[in-house]
Each structure stands twice: as C-alpha cells, then as structure tokens.
Protein backbone atom coordinates (compact mmCIF):
# COMPACT_ATOMS: atom_id res chain seq x y z
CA UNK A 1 79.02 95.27 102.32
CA UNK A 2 81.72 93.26 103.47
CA UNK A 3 84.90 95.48 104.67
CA UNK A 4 87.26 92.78 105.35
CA UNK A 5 88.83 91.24 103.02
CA UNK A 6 88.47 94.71 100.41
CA UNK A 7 91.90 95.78 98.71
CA UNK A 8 93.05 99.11 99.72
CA UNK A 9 94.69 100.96 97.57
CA UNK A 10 97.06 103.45 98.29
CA UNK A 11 98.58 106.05 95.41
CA UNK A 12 100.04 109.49 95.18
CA UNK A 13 98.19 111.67 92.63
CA UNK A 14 98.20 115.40 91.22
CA UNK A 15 94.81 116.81 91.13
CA UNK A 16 94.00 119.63 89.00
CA UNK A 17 90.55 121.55 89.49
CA UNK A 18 88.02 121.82 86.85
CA UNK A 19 87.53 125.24 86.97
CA UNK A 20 91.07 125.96 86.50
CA UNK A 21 91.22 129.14 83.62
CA UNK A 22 87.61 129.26 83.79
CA UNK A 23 87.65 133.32 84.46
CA UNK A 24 89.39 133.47 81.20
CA UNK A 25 85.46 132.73 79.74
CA UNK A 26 84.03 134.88 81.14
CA UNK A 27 82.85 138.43 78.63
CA UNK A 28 85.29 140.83 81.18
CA UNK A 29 88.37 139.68 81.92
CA UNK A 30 89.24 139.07 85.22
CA UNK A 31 92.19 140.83 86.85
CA UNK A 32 93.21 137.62 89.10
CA UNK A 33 96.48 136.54 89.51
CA UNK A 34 98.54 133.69 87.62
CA UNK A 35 98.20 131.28 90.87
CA UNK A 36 94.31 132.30 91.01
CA UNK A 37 93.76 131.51 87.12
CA UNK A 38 95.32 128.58 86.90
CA UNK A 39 96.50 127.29 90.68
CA UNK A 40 94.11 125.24 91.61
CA UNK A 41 96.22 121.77 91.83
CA UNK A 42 97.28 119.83 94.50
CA UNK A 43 99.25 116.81 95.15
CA UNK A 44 98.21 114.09 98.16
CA UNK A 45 98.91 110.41 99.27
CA UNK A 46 95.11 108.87 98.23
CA UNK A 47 93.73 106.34 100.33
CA UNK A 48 90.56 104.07 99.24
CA UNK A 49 88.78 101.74 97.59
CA UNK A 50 88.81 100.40 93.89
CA UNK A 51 85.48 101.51 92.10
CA UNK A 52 86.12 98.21 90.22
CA UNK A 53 85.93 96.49 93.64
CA UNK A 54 82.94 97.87 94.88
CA UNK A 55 80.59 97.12 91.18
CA UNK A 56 81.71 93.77 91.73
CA UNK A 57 80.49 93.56 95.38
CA UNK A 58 77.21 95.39 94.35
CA UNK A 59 77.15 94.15 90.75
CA UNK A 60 76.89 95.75 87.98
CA UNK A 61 74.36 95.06 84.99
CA UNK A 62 76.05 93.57 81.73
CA UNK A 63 74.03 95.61 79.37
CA UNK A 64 74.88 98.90 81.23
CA UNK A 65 75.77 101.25 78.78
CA UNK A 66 75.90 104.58 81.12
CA UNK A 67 77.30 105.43 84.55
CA UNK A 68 76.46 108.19 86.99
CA UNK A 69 78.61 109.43 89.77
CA UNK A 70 77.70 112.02 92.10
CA UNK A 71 79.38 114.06 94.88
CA UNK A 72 78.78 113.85 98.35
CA UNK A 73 79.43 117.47 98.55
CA UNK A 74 76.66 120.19 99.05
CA UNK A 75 76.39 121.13 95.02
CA UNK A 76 75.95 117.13 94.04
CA UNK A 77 78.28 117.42 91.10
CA UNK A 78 77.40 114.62 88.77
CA UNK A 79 79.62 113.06 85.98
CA UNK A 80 78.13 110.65 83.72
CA UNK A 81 81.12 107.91 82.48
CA UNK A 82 80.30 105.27 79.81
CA UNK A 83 80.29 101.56 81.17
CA UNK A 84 81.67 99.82 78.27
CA UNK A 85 85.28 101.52 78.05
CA UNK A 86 85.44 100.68 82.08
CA UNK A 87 87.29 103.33 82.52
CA UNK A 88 86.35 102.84 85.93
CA UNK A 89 88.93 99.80 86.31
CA UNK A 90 91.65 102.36 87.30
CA UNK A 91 89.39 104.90 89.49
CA UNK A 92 89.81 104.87 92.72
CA UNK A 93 86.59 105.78 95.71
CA UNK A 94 88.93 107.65 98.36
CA UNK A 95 88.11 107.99 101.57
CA UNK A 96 91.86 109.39 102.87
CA UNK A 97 93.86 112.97 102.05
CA UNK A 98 97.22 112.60 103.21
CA UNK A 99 96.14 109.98 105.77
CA UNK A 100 92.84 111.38 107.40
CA UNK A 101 89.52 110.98 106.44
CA UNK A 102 87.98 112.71 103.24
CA UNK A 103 85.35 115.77 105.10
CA UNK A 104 81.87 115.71 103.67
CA UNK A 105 82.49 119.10 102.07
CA UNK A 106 85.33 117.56 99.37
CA UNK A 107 82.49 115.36 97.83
C-alpha cells in the first residue's frame, strides 16, 4: 500500500458505547449509577484514513453484497455492513485519539 499521496482526514466526533443501558437487561436490576448506566461517551479530534480510500486501493468486488469488519482488539468484535448502501463512503479507519496513536487494546 502506497502511504503517500492517501487523504487524511481529520474530524471531531462524539462516540457513544454500545453497551450503554445494557445493565438495564439484565433479570436484576443493577444498582449503578446514572454516569455508569448510561456514561459511556466520549468526544475526540479523529485522525485517519477514509475506508472508501483504502477499498479503492485494495479493490473491492462489484458484486459484493456483504462486508465484515473486525476489531483489532483482544475480543475481535465483528460488524457485518451491507456493500450496496456504501455506507462505508463516510467511515473513517482511525489511527489517532486526540493526536496520538490508536493502542492495540481500542480495536
């Protein structure tokens, strides 16, 4: 893969968790706080790479009906997207948090 010559994309974002309210499922209710129920967001300065850059560079079949993504993290968290809405054009492969590099452990 070529590196020069890639648009870099930099964008400020609010991130909320996916397991936000998630103790609220579970059969006995959880005596957590408000912040612990429902606090897991953050806001950072995102530095990276277009997704839609990167299929082009490694090419991406036309009759693709399904993607796959999976985390670099230790639990491989997997998200299947489908190819045809490109909803992808607008995702973004970060590498930087508030200016330093993205640890393994984020995925």
């Amino acid at each position: 893969m070529r590196w020069r010559g890639i648009r870099w994309c930099r964008e400020w974002r609010f991130v909320e968790c996916g397991g936000n309210s998630a103790p609220l499922f579970f059969i006995r209710a959880d005596q957590a706080s408000v912040q612990a129920l429902h606090g897991l967001v953050s806001c950072a300065e995102w530095t990276g790479v277009p997704l839609s850059t990167l299929l082009d560079e490694a090419g991406i079949d036309p009759k693709a009906k399904w993607m796959v993504a999976e985390g670099g993290d230790p639990p491989h968290v997997s998200r299947s997207t489908c190819a045809r809405q490109k909803p992808w054009m607008t995702t973004m492969i970060a590498l930087y948090q508030n200016g330093e590099r993205i640890m393994p452990g984020n995925g």
